[in-house]
Protein backbone atom coordinates (compact mmCIF):
# COMPACT_ATOMS: atom_id res chain seq x y z
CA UNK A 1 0.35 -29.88 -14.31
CA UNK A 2 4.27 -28.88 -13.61
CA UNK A 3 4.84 -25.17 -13.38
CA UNK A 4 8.05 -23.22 -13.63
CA UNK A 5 8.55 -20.19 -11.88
CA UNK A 6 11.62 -17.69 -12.20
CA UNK A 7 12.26 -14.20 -11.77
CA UNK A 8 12.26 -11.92 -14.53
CA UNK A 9 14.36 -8.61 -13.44
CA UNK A 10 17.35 -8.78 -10.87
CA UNK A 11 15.94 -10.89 -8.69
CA UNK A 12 13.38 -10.16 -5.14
CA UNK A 13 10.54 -9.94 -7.19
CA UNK A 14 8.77 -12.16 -4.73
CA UNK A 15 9.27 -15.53 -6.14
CA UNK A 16 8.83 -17.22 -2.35
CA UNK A 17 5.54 -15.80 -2.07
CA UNK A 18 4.37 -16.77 -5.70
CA UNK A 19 5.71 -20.25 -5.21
CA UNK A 20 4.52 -21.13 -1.61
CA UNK A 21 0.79 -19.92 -3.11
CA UNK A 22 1.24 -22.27 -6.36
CA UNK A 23 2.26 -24.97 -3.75
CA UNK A 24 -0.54 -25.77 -2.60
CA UNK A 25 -1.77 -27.76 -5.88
CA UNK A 26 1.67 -28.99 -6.07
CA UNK A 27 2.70 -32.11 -5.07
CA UNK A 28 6.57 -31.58 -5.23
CA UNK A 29 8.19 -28.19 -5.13
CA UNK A 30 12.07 -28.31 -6.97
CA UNK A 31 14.81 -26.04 -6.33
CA UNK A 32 17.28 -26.13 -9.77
CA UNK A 33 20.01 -23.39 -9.28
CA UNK A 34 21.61 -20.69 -7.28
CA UNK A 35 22.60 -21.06 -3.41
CA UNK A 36 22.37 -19.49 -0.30
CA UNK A 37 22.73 -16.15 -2.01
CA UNK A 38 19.25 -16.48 -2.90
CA UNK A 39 16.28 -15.16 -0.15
CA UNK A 40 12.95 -16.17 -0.29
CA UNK A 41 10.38 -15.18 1.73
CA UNK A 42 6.93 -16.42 2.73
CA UNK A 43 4.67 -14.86 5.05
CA UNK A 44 1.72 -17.23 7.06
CA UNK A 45 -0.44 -15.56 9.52
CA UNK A 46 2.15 -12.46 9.77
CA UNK A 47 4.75 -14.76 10.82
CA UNK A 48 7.64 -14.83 8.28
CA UNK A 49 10.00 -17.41 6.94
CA UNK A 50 12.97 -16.45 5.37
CA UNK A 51 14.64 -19.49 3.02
CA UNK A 52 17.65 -19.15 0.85
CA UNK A 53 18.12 -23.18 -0.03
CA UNK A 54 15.17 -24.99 0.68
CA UNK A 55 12.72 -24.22 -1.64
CA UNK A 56 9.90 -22.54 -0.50
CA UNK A 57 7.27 -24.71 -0.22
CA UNK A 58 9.15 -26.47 2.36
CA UNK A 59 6.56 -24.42 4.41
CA UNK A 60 3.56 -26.41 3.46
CA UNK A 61 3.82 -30.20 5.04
CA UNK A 62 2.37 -32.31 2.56
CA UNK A 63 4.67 -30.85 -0.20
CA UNK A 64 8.15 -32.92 -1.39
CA UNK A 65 10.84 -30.83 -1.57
CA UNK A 66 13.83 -31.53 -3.87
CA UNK A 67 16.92 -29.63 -3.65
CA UNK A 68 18.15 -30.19 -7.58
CA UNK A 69 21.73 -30.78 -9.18
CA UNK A 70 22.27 -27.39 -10.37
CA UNK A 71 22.37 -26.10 -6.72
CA UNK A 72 25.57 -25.25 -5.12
CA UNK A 73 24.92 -26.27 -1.17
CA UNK A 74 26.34 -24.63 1.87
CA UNK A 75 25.75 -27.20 4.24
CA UNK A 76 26.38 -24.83 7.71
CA UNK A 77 23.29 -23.06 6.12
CA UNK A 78 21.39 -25.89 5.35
CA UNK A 79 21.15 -27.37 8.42
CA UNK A 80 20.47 -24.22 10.01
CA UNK A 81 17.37 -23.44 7.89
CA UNK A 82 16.19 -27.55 8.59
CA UNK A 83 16.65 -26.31 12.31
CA UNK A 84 14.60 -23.30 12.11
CA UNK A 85 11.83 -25.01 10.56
CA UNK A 86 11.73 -27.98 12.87
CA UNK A 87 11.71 -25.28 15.72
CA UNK A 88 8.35 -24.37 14.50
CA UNK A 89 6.65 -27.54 14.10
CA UNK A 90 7.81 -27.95 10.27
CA UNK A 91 9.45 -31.57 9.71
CA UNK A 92 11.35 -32.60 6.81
CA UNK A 93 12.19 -35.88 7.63
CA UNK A 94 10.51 -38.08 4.43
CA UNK A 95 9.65 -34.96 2.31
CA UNK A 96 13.02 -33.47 1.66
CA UNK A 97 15.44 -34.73 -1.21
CA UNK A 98 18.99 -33.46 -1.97
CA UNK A 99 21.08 -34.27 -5.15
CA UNK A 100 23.84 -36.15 -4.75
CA UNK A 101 25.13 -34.59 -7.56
CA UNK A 102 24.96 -30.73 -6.39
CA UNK A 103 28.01 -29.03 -5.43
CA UNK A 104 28.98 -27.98 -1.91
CA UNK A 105 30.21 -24.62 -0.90
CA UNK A 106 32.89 -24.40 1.93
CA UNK A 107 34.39 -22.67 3.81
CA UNK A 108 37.51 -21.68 1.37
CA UNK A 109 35.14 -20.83 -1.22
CA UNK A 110 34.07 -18.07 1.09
CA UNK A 111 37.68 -17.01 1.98
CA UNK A 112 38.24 -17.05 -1.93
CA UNK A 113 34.99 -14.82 -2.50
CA UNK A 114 35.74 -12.08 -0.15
CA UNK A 115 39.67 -12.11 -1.07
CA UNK A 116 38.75 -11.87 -5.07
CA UNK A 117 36.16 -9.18 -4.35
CA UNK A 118 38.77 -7.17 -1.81
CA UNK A 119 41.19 -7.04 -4.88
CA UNK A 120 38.76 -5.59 -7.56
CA UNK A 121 38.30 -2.94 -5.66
CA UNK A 122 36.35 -0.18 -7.26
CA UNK A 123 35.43 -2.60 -10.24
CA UNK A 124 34.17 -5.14 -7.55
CA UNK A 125 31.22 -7.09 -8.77
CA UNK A 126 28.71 -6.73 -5.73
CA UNK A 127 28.66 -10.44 -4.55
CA UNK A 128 26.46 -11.51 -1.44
CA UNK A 129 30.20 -13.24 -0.30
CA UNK A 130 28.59 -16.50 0.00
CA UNK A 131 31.63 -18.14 -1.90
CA UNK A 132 28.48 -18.83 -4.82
CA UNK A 133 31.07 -18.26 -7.72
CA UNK A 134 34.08 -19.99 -6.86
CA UNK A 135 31.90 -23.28 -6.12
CA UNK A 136 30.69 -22.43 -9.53
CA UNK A 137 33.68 -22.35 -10.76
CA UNK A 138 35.05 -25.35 -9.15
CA UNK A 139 32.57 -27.33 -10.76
CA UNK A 140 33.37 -25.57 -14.03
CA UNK A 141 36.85 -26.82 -13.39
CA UNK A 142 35.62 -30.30 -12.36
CA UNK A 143 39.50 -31.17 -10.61
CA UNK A 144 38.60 -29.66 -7.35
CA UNK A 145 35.02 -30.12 -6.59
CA UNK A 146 33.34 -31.88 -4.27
CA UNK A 147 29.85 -32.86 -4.36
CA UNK A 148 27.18 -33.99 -2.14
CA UNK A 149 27.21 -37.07 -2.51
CA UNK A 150 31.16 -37.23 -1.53
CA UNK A 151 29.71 -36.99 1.97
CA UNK A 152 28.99 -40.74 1.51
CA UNK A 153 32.47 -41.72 0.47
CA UNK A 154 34.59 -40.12 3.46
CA UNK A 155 37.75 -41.91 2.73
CA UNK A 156 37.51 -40.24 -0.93
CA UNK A 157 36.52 -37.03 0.45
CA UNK A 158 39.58 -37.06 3.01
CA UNK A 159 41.78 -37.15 0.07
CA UNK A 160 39.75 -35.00 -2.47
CA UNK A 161 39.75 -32.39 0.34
CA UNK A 162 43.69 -32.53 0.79
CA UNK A 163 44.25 -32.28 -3.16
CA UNK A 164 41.98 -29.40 -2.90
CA UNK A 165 43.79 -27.92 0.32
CA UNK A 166 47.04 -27.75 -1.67
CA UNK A 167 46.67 -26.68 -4.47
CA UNK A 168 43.63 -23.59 -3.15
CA UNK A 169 46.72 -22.53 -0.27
CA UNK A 170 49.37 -22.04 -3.33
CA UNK A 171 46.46 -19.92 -5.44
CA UNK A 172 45.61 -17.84 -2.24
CA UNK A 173 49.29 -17.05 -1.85
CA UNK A 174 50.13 -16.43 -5.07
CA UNK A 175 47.67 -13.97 -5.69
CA UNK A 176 46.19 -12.64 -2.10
CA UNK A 177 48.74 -13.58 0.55
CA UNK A 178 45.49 -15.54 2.24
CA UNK A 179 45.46 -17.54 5.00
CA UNK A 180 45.70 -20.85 4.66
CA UNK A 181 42.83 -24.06 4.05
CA UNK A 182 43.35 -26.90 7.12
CA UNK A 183 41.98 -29.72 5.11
CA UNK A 184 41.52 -31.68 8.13
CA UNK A 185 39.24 -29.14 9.77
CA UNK A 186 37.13 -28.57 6.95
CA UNK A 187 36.83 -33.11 6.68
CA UNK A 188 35.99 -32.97 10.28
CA UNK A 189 33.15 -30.39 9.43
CA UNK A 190 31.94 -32.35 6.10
CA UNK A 191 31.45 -35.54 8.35
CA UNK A 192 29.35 -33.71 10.76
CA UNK A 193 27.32 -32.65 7.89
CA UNK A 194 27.52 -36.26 6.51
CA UNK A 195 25.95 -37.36 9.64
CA UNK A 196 22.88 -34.47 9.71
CA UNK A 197 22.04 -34.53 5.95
CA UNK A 198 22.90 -38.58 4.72
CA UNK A 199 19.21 -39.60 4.98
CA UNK A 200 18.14 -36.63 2.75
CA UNK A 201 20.77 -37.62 -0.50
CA UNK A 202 19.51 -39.23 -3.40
CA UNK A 203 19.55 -39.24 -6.76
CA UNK A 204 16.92 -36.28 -7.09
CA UNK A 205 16.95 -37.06 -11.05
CA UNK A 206 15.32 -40.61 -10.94
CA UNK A 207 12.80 -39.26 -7.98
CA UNK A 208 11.94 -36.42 -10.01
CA UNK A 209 11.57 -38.56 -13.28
CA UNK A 210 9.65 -41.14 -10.98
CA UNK A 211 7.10 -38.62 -9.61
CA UNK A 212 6.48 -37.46 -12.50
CA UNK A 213 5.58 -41.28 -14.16
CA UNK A 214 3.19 -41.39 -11.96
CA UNK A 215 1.33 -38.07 -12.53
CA UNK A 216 2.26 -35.88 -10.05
CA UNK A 217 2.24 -32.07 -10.25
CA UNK A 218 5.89 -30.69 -10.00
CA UNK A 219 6.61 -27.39 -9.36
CA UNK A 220 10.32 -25.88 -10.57
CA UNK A 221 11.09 -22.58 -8.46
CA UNK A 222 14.39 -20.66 -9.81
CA UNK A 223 16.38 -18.28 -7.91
CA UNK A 224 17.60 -14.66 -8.68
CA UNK A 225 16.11 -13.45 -11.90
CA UNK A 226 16.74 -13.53 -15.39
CA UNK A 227 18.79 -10.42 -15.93
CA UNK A 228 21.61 -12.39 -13.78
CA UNK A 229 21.28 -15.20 -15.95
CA UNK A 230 25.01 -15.94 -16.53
CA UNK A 231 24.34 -16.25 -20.20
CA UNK A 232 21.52 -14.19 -20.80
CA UNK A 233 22.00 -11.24 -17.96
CA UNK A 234 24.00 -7.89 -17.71
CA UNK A 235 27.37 -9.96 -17.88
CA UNK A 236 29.52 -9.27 -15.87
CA UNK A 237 27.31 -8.25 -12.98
CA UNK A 238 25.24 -11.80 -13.19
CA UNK A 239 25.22 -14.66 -10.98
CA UNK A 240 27.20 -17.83 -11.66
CA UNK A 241 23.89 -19.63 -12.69
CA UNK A 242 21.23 -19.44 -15.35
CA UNK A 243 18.71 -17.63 -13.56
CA UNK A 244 16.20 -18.07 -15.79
CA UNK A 245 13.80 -20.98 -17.26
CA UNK A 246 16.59 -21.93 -19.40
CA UNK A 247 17.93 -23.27 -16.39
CA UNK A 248 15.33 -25.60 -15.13
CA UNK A 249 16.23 -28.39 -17.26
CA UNK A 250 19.97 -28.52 -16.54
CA UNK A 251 19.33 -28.18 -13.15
CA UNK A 252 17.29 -30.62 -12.73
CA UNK A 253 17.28 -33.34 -15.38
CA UNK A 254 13.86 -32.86 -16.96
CA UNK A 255 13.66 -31.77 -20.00
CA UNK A 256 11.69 -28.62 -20.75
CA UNK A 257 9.01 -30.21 -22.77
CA UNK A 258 7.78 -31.51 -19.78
CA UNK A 259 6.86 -28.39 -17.99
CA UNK A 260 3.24 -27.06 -18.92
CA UNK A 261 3.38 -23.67 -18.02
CA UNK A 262 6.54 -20.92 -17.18
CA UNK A 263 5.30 -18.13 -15.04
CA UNK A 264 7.84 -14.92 -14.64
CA UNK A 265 7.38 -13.15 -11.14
CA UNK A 266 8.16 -9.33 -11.46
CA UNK A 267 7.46 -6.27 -9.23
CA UNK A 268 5.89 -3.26 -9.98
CA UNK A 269 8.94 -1.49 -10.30
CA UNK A 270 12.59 -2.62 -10.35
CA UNK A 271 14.73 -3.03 -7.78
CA UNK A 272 18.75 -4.45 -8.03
CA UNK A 273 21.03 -5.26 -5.60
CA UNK A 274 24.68 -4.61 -5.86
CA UNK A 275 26.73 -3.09 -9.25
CA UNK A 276 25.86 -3.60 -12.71
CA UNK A 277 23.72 -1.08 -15.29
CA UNK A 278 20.03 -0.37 -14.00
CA UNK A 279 18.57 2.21 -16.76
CA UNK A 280 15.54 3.23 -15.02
CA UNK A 281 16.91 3.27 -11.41
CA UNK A 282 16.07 6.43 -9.77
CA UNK A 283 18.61 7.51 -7.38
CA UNK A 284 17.14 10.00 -5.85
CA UNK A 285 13.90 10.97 -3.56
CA UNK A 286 11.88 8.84 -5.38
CA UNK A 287 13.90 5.80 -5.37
CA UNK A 288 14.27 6.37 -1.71
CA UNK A 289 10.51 6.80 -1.04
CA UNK A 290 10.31 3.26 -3.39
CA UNK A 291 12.23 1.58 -0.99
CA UNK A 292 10.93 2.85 2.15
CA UNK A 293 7.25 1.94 1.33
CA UNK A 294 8.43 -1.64 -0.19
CA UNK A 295 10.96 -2.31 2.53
CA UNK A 296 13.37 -3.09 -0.43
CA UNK A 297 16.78 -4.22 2.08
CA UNK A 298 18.06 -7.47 1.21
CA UNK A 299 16.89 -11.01 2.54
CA UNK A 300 20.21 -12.55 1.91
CA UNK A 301 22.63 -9.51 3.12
CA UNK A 302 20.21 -6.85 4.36
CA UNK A 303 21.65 -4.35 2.26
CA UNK A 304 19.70 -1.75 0.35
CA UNK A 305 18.27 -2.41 -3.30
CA UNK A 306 18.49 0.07 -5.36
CA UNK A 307 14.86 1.19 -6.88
CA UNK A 308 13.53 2.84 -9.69
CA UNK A 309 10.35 2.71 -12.44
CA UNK A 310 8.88 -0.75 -13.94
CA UNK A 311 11.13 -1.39 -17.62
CA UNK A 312 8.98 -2.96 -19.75
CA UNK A 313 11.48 -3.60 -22.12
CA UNK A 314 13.73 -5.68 -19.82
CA UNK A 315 11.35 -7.83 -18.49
CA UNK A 316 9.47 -8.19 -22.06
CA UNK A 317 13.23 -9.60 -23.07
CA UNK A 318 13.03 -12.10 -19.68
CA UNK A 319 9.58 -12.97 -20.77
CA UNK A 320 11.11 -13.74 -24.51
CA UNK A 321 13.96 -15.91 -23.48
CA UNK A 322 12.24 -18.13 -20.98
CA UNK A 323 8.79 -18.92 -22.79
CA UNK A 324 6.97 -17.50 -20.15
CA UNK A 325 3.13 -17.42 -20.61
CA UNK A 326 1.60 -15.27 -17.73
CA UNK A 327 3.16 -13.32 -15.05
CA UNK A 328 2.95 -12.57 -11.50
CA UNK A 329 2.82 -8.98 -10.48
CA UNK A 330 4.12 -8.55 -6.69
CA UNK A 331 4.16 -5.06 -4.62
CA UNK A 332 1.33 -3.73 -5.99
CA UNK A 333 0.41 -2.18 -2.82
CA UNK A 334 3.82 -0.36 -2.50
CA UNK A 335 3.32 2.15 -4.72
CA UNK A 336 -0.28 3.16 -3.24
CA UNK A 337 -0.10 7.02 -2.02
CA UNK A 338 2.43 8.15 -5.49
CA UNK A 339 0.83 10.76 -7.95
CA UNK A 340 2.02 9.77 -10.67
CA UNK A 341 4.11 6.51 -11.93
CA UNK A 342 6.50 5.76 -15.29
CA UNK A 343 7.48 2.63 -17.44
CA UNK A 344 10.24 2.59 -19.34
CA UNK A 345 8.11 1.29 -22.82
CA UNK A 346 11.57 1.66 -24.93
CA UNK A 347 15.44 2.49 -25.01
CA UNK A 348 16.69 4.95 -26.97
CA UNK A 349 20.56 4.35 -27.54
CA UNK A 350 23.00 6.38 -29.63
CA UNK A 351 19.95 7.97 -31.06
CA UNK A 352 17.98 5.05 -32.30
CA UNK A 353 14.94 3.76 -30.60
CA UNK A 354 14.58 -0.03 -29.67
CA UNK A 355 12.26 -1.92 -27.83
CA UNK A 356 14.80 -4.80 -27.33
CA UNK A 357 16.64 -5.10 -24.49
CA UNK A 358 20.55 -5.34 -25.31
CA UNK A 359 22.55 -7.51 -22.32
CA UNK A 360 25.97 -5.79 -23.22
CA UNK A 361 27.14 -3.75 -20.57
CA UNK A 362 28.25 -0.88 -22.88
CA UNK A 363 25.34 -0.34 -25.02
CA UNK A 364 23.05 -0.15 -21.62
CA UNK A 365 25.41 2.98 -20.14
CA UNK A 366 24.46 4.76 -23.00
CA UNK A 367 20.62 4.14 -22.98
CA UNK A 368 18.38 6.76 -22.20
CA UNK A 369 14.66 5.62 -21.57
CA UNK A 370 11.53 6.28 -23.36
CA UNK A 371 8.58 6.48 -20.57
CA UNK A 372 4.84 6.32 -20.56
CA UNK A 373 3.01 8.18 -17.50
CA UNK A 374 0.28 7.19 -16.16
CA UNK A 375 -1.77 8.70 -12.92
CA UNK A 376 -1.11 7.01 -9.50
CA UNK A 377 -4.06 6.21 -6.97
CA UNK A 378 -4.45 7.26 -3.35
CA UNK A 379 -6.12 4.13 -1.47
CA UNK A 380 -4.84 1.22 0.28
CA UNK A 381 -5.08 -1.49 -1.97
CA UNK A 382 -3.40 -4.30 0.31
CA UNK A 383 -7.27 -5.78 1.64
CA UNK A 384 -8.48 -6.14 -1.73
CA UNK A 385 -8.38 -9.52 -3.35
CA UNK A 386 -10.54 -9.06 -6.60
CA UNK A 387 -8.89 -6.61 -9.85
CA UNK A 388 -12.72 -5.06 -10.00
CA UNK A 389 -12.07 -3.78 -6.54
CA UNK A 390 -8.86 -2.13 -7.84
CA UNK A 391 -8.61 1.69 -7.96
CA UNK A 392 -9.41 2.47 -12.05
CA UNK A 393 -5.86 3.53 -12.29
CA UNK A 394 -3.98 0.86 -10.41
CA UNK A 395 -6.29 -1.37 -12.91
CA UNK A 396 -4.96 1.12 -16.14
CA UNK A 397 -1.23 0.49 -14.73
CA UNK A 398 -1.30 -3.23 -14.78
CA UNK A 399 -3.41 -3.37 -18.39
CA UNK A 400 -0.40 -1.31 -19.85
CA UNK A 401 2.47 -3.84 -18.34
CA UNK A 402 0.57 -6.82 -19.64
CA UNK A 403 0.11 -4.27 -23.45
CA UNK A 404 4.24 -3.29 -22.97
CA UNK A 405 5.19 -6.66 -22.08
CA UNK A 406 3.14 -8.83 -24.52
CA UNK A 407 1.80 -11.34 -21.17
CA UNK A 408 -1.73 -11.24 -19.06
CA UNK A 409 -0.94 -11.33 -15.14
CA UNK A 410 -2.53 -13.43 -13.20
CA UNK A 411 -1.42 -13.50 -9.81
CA UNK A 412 -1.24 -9.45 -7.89
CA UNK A 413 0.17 -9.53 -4.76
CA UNK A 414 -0.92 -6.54 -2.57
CA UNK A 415 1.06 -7.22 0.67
CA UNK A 416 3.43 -9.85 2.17
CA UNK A 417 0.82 -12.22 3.29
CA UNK A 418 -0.18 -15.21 1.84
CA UNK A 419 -3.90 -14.09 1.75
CA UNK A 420 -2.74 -10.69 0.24
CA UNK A 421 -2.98 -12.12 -3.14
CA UNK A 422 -5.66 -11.32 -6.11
CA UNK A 423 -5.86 -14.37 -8.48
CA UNK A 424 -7.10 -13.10 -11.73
C-alpha cells in the first residue's frame, strides 16, 4: 500500500511522529516539498531526533529514503543532519536517494531572505530566513537556478554560478544596498558538497517508479500543512510550496492515482507560527497555558507558536482539498488538566454563517467563530494506548472532530514517544 501523509493546519501537527510510526510497514519513505524550514521530530526511547530534510523515517534502517524533486536543498544542512545521524549509529549510505532535479538553496538566497524581510518591515511575512522562497523563486524563474544535479557538471556550475553572481549583486544593490555574492566562494563550497553528497544523486523519479513496479509500499511525507499551501493557504502568509496532497505528485513524479490512502495529521488544537490570520487563536492566558503544556516553540527557529482552540472548519477544508480519508490526532495528552475545551464548528462573517473555510486574507479578519463546548477531563492520558481506556470526555472530544470534520481518526498520539500512540 503507498500512503500520503500531510499536515492539515499551519504546520507542527506532528507529521514526524505519524510518519516514522507508518514507517515501519513502509518500505520507502519520500520527501516531495518544502526545505529546511520544515522540523520534524521523532522521539525513540526518550531520545529525540530533530529532521528538517531527510524525511523522517530516515530513523528506521531498513527504510529507503528519497529526497524528491519538489524539494529545495540546503546542502550545509544536509550534510549536517547525515552527520548527526551517523553519530548515532544511523547509516545512510545505500538507503538514501536525492533528486537530481531538486533545487539548491545557498547562501545568497539566505542574504536575499533576510534583506527582503528587513524591508517589509511591519508587513513582513514571518519567514524561518532559510532563503526557502527565493530558491522558490529562482526555480520559478528557471534563468538562475541551480539544481542538484549541477553538482555533477562543475565546469557548468562554475559558470551558472558567475551568471548568477552578477546579475543577484546588481538586484541586491539596486534595491537593499547588500553585500555582495563571491561566486567563487560559493563554487568552492558547492564542490565540497559535490564531493559529500555525489553518491546519494539520482534520478529519484525512475527509482520511485521502479520500486513501485515491483510492489513495494511507498510512503509520501509532506511538509508544513495545508493552510500554507501556496495555492490553497492564507496567501500571502503561505510557504513557497504546495503543502498539501496536491503536492505529492509534482513533487515527486507519481501520479496521484497511485497512492491508496491520504492521511491528514492535525493537533488537538491549532497552533501557527509567524503572521498571517489565525481565527481561533487565543492570545491570552489560555493560549499561553496551550503552549506551555504542549511545548509549542519551534523545531526549525525555536520561536513561539501561537495557540488557540481546534477549527473544525479549517481543517474540514484541508481534509476537502487533499482527499484525505482518516486523520491522525496528535497532542491529545496536552490538553489533560483544562475544564473545559472549544471548536470552532463554523465562521460567521459579515453576518452570514458558513461552514467553509474562505483562504482570502480579508474575509478571515472579519470572521468571528461559532464554538461548541464540551467538558475537559482531569487524568493523565499519555500511558494509555487503547480509546476504551480514554477518559468519557476526551473520547466525546475526539467523536465530535471526526462529526465536525466529516473523517474517523485513527492514529491518537498521547505524548512524544513513539510508543505513546493509540491505533484505533
Amino acid at each position: 500500500m503507498n500512503s500520503c501523509i500531510t499536515g492539515l493546519q499551519w504546520g507542527d501537527e506532528g507529521k514526524g511522529k505519524v510518519v516514522d510510526i507508518l514507517a515501519e510497514k513502509s518500505d520507502v519513505v519520500v520527501r516531495y516539498a518544502g526545505g529546511a524550514n520544515a522540523g520534524h521530530t521523532v522521539v525513540i526511547g526518550g531520545h529525540k531526533f530533530a529532521l528538517h530534510l531527510l524525511p523522517s523515517g530516515s530513523v528506521r534502517q531498513d527504510t529507503a529514503c528519497v529526497i524528491a524533486n519538489g524539494v529545495v536543498i540546503d546542502p550545509d544542512c544536509l550534510i549536517q543532519e547525515i552527520d548527526s545521524l551517523r553519530h548515532r549509529d544511523i547509516g545512510l549510505e545505500g538507503r538514501l536517494f536525492i533528486s537530481e532535479n531538486a533545487h539548491v538553496v545557498l547562501d545568497y538566497h539566505k542574504q536575499e531572505d533576510q534583506l527582503r524581510e528587513q524591508s517589509l518591515g511591519n508587513s513582513k511575512l514571518g519567514t524561518t530566513i532559510r532563503g526557502i522562497g527565493p530558491c522558490y523563486a529562482d526555480k520559478i524563474g528557471r534563468s538562475y537556478a541551480v539544481r542538484v544535479g549541477d553538482f555533477k557538471e562543475p565546469e557548468y556550475l562554475r559558470q551558472k554560478l558567475q551568471k548568477i553572481a552578477k546579475f543577484k549583486n546588481n538586484y541586491f544593490k539596486a534595491m537593499y544596498g547588500g553585500d555582495e555574492v563571491d561566486a567563487d566562494a560559493i563554487f568552492s563550497k558547492c564542490l565540497i558538497y559535490a564531493e559529500r553528497l555525489g553518491d546519494f544523486i539520482v534520478d529519484t523519479t525512475e527509482h520511485l517508479h521502479n520500486a513501485i513496479s515491483v510492489g513495494k509500499s511507498v510512503l509520501f511525507e509532506g511538509a508544513q500543512g495545508a493552510l500554507l499551501d501556496l495555492d490553497h493557504g492564507t496567501f500571502p502568509y503561505v510557504t513557497s510550496s504546495n503543502a498539501s496532497s496536491l503536492g505529492m505528485a509534482a513533487g515527486s513524479g507519481v501520479p496521484a492515482k497511485l497512492v491508496d490512502k491520504y492521511m491528514g495529521v492535525v493537533k488537538s488544537y491549532t497552533t501557527r507560527v509567524g503572521e498571517g490570520p489565525f481565527p481561533t487563536e487565543q492570545d491570552n492566558e489560555i493560549g499561553s497555558e496551550i503552549r506551555e503544556r504542549g511545548n509549542e516553540y519551534g523545531t526549525t527557529t525555536g520561536r513561539p507558536r501561537r495557540c488557540g482552540w481546534f477549527d473544525a472548519v479549517a481543517v474540514k477544508y484541508s481534509a476537502l482539498i487533499g482527499g484525505i480519508d482518516e486523520l491522525a490526532m496528535m497532542h491529545l495528552d496536552t490538553l489533560s488538566g483544562m475544564s473545559e475545551l472549544k471548536i470552532a464548528k463554523a465562521y460567521r462573517i459579515d453576518g452570514k454563517e458558513t461552514a467553509f473555510f474562505p483562504s482570502n486574507c480579508a474575509k478571515l479578519s472579519r470572521v468571528e467563530c461559532v464554538y461548541e463546548t464540551l467538558p475537559g477531563w482531569d487524568d493523565d492520558v499519555s500511558c494509555i494506548r487503547t480509546f476504551e481506556q480514554l477518559p468519557a470526555n476526551a473520547r466525546a472530544y475526539v467523536a465530535k472532530i471526526e462529526e465536525l470534520t466529516g473523517c474517523p481518526i485513527s492514529i491518537i498520539g498521547v505524548g512524544p514517544g513513539r510508543e505513546q500512540t493509540i491505533i484505533r
